[in-house]
PDB file of N, CA and C in Angstrom:
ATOM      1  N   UNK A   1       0.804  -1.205   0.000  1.00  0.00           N
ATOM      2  CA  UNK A   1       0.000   0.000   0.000  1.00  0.00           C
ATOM      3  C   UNK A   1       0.850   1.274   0.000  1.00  0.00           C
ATOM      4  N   UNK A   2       2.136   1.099  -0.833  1.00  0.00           N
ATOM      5  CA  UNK A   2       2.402   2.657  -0.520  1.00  0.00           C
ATOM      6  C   UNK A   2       2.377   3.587  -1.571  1.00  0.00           C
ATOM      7  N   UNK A   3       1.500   3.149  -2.647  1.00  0.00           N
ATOM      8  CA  UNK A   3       0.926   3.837  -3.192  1.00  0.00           C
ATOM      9  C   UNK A   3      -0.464   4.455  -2.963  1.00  0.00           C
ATOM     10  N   UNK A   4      -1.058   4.021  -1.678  1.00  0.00           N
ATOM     11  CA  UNK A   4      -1.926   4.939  -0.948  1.00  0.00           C
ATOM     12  C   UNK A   4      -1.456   5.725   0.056  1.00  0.00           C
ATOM     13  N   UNK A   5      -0.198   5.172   0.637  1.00  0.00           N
ATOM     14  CA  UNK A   5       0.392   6.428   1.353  1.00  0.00           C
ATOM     15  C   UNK A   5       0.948   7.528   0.823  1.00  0.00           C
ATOM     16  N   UNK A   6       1.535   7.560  -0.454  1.00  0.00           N
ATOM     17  CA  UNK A   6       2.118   8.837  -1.217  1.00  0.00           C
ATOM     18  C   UNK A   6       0.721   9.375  -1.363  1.00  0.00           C
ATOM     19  N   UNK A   7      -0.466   8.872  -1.818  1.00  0.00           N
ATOM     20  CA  UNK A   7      -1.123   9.749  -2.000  1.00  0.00           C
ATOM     21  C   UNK A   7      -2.005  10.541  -0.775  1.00  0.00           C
ATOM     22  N   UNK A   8      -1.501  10.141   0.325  1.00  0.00           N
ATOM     23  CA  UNK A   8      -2.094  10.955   1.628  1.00  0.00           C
ATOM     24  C   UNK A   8      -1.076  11.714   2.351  1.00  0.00           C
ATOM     25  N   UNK A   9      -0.366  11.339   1.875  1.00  0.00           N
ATOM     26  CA  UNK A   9       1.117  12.455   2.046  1.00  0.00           C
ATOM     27  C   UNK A   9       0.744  13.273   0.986  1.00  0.00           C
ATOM     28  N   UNK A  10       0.273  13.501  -0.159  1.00  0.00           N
ATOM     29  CA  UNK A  10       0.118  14.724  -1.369  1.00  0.00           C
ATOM     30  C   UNK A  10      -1.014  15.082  -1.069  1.00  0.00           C
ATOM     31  N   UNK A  11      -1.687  14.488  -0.171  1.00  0.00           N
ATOM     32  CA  UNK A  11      -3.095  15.592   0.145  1.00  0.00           C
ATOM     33  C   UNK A  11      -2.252  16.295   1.715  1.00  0.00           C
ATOM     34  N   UNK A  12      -1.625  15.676   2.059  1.00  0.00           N
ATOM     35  CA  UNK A  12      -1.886  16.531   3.520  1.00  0.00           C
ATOM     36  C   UNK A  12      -0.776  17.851   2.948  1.00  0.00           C
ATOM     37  N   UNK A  13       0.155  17.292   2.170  1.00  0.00           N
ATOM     38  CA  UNK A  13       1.519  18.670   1.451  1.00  0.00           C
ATOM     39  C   UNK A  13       0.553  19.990   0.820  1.00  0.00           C
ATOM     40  N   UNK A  14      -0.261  19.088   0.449  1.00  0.00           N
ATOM     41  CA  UNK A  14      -1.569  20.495  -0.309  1.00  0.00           C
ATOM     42  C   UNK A  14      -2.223  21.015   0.437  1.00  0.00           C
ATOM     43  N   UNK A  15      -2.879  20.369   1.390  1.00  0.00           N
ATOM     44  CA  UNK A  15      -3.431  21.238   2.523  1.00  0.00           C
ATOM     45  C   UNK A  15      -2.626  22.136   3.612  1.00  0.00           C
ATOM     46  N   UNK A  16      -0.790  21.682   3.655  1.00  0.00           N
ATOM     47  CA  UNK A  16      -0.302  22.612   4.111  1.00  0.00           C
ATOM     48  C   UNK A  16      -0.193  23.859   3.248  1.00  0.00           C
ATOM     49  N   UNK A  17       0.041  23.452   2.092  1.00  0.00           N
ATOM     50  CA  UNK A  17       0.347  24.680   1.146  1.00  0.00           C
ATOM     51  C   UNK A  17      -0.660  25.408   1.099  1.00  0.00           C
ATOM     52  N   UNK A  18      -1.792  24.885   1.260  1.00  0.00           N
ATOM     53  CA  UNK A  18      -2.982  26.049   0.979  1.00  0.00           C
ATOM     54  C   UNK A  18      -3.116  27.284   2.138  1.00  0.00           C
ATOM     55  N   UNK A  19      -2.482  26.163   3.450  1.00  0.00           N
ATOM     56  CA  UNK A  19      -2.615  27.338   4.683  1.00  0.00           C
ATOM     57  C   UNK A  19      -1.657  28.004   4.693  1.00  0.00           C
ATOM     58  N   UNK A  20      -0.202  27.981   4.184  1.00  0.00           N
ATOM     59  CA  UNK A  20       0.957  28.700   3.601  1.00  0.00           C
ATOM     60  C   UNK A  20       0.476  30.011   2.472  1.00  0.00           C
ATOM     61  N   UNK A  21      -0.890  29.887   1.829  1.00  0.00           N
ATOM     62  CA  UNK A  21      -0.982  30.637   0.808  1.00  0.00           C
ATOM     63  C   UNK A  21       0.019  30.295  -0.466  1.00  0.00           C
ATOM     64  N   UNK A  22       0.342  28.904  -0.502  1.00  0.00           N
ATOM     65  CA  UNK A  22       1.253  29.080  -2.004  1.00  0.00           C
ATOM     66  C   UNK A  22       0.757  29.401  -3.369  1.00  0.00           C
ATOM     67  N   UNK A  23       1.129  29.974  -4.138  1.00  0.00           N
ATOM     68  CA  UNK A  23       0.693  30.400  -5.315  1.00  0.00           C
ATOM     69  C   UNK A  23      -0.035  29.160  -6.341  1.00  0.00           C
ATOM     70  N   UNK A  24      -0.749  29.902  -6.853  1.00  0.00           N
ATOM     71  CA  UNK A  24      -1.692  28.812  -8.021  1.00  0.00           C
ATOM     72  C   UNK A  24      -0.961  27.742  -8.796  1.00  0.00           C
ATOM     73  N   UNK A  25      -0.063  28.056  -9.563  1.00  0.00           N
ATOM     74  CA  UNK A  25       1.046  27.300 -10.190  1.00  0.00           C
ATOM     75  C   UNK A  25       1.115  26.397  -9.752  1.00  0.00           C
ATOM     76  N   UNK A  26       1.841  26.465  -7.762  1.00  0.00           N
ATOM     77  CA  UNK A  26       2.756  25.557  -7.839  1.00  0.00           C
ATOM     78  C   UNK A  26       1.541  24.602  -6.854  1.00  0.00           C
ATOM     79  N   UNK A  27       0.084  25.049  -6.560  1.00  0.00           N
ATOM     80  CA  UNK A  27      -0.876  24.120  -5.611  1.00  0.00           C
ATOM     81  C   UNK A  27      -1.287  23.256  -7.022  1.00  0.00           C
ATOM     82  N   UNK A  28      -0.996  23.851  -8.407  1.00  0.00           N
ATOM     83  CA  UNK A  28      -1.950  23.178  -9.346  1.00  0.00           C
ATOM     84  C   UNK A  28      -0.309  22.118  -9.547  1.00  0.00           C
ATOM     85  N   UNK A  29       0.361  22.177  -9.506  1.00  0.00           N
ATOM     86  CA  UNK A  29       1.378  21.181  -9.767  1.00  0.00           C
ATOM     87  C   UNK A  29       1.211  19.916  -8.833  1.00  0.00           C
ATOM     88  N   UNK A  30       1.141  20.358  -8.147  1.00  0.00           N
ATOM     89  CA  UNK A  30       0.850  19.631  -6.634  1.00  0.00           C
ATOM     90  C   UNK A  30       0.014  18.810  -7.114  1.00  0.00           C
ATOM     91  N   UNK A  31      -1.641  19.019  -7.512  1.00  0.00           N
ATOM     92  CA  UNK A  31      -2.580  18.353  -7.953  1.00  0.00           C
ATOM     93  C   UNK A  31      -1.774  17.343  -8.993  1.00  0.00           C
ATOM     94  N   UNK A  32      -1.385  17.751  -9.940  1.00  0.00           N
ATOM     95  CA  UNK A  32      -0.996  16.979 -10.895  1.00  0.00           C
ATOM     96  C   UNK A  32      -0.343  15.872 -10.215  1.00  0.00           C
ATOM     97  N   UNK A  33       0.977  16.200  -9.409  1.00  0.00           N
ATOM     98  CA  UNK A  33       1.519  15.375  -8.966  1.00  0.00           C
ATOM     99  C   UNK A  33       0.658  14.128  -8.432  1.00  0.00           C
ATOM    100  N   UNK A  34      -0.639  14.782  -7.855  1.00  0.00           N
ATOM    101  CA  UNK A  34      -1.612  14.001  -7.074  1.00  0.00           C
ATOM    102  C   UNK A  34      -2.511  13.167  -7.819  1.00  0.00           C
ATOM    103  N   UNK A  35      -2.616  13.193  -8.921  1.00  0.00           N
ATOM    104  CA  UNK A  35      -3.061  12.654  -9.895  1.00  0.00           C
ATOM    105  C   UNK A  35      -2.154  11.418 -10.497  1.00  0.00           C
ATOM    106  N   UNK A  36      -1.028  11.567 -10.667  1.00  0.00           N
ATOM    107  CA  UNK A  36      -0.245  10.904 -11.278  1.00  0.00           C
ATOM    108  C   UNK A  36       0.096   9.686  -9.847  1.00  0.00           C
ATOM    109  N   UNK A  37      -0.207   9.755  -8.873  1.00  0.00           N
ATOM    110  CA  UNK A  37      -0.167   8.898  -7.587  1.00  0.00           C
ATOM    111  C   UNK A  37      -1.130   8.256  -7.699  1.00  0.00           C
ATOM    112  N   UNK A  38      -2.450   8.880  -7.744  1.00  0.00           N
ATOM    113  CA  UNK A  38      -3.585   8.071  -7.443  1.00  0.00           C
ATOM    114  C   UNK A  38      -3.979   7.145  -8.807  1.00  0.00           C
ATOM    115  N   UNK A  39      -3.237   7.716  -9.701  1.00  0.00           N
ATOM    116  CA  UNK A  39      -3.522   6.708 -10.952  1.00  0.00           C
ATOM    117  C   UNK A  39      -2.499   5.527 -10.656  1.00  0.00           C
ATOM    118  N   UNK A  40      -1.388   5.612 -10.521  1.00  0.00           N
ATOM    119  CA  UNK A  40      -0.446   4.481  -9.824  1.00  0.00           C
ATOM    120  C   UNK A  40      -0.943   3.424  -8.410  1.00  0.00           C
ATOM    121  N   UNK A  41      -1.669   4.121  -7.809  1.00  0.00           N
ATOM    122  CA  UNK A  41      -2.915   3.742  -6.594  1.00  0.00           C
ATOM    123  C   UNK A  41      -4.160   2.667  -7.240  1.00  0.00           C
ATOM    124  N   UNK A  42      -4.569   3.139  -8.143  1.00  0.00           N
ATOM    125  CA  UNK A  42      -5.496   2.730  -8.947  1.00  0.00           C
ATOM    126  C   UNK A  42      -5.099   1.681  -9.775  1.00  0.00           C
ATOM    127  N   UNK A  43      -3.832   1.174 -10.392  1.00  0.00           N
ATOM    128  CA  UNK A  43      -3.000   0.331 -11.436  1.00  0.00           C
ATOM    129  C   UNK A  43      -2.570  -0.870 -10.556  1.00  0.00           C
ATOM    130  N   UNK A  44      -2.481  -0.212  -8.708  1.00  0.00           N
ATOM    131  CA  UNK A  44      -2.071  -1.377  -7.629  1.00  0.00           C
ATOM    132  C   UNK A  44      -3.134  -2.207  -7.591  1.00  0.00           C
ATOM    133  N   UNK A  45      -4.138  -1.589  -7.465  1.00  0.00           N
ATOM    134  CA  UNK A  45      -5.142  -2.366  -6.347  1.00  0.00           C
ATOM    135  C   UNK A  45      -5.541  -3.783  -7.142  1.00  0.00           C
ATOM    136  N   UNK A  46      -5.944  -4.838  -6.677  1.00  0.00           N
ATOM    137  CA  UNK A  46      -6.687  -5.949  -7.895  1.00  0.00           C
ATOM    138  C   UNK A  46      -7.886  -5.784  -8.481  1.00  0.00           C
ATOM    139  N   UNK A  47      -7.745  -5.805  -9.480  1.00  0.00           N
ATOM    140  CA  UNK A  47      -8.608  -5.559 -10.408  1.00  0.00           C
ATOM    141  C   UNK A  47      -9.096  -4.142 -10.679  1.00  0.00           C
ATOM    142  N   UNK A  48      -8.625  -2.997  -9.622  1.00  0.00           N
ATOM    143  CA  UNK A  48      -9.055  -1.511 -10.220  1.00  0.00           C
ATOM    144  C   UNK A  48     -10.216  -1.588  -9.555  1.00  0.00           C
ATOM    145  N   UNK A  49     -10.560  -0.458  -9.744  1.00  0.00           N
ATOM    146  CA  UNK A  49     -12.141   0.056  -9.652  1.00  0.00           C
ATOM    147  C   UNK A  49     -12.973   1.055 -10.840  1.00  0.00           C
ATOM    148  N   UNK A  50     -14.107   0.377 -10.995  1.00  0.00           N
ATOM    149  CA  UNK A  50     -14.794   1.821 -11.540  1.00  0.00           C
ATOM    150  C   UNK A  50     -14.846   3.072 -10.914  1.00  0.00           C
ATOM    151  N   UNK A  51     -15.268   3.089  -9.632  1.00  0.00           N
ATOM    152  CA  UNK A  51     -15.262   4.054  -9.291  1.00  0.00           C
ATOM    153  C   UNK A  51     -13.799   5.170  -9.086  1.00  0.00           C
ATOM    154  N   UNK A  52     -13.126   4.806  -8.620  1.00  0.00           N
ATOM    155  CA  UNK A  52     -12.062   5.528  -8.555  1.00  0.00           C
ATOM    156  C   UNK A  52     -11.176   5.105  -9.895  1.00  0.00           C
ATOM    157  N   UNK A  53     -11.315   5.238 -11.139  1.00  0.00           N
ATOM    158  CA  UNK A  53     -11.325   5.161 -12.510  1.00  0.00           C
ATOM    159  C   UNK A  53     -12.346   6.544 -12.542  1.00  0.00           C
ATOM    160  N   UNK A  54     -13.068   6.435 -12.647  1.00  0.00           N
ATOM    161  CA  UNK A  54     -13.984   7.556 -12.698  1.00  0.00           C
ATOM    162  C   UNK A  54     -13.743   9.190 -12.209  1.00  0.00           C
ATOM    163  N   UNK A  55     -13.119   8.394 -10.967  1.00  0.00           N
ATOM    164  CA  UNK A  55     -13.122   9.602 -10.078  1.00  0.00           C
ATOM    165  C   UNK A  55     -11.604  10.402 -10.592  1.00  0.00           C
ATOM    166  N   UNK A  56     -10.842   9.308 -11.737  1.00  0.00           N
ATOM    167  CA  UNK A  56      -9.353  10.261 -11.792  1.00  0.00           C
ATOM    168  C   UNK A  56      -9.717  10.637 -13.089  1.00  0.00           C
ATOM    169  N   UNK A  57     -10.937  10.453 -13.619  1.00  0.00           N
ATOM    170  CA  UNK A  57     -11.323  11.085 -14.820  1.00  0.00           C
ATOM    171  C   UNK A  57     -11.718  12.003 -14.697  1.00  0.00           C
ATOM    172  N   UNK A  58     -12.333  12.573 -13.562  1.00  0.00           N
ATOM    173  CA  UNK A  58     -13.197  14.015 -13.069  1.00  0.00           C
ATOM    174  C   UNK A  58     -12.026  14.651 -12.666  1.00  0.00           C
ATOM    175  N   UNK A  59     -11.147  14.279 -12.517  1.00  0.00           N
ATOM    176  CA  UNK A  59      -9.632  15.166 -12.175  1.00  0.00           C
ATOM    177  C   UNK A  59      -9.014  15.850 -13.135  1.00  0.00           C
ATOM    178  N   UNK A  60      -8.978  14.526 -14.206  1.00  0.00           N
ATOM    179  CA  UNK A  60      -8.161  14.830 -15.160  1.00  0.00           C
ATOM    180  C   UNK A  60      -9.236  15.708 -16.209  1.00  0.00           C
ATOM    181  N   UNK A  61     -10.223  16.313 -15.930  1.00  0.00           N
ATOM    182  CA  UNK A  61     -11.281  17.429 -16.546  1.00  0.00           C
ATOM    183  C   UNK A  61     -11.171  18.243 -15.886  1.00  0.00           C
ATOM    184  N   UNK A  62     -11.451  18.088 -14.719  1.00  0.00           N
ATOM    185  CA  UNK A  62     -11.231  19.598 -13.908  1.00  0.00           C
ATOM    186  C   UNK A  62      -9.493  19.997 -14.010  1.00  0.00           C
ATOM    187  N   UNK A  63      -8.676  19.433 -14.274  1.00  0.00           N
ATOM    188  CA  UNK A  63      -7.037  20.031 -14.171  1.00  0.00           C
ATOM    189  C   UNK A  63      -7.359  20.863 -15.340  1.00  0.00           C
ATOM    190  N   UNK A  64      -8.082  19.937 -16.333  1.00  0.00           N
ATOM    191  CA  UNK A  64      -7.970  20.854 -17.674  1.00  0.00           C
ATOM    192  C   UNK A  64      -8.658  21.947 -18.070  1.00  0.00           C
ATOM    193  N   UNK A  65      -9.866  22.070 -17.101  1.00  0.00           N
ATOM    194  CA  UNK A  65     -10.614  23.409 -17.253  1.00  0.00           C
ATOM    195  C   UNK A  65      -9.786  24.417 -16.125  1.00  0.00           C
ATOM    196  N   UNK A  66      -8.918  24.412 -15.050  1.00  0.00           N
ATOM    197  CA  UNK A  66      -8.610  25.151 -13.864  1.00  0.00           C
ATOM    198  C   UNK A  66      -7.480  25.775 -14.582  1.00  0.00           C
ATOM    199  N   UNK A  67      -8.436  27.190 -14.097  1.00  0.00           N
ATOM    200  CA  UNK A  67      -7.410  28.437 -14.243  1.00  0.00           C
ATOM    201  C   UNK A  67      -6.201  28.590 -13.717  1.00  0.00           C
ATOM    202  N   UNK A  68      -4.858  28.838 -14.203  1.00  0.00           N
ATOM    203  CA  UNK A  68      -3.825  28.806 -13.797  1.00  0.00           C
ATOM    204  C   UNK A  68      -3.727  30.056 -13.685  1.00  0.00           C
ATOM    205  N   UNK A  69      -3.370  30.617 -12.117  1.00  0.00           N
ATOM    206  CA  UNK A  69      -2.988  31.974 -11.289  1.00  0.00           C
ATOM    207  C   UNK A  69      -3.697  31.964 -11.054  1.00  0.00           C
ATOM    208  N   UNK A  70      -5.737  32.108 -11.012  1.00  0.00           N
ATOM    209  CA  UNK A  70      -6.943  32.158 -10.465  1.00  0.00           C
ATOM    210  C   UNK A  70      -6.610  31.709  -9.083  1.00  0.00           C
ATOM    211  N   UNK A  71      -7.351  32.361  -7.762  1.00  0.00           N
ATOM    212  CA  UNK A  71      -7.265  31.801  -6.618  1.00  0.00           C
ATOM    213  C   UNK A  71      -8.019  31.829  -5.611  1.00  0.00           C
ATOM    214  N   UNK A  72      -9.524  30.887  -5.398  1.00  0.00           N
ATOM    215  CA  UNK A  72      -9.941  31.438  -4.565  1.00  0.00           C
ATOM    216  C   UNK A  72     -10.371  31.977  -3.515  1.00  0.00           C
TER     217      UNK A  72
END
């Protein structure tokens, strides 16, 4: 499982950064990074899931509509 621990280590690094105020750029990198974990998360488990298949598809739409520098 430590491809579910990187990915709760990249949520808790983002939630520090957000209370840091880090800039848009580098919280949206972050995401990415977080994406690219949970799809490796998702490739571990047996047999996958729909649902969290799904759920890194709603990611990978929202990365692509999110304004870069926007902050709110």
């Amino acid at each position: 499982m430590d491809e579910a621990r990187a990915v709760l280590e990249r949520l808790r690094r983002i939630e520090l950064l957000e209370r840091e105020g880090a800039t848009a750029p580098h919280l949206l990198a972050e995401v990415r990074a977080l994406l690219v974990e949970a799809e490796a998360w998702v490739r571990a488990e047996p047999g996958g899931t729909a649902r969290a298949e799904e759920a890194l598809d709603d990611c990978r739409r929202a990365l692509d509509r999110a304004p870069v520098g926007a902050r709110a």
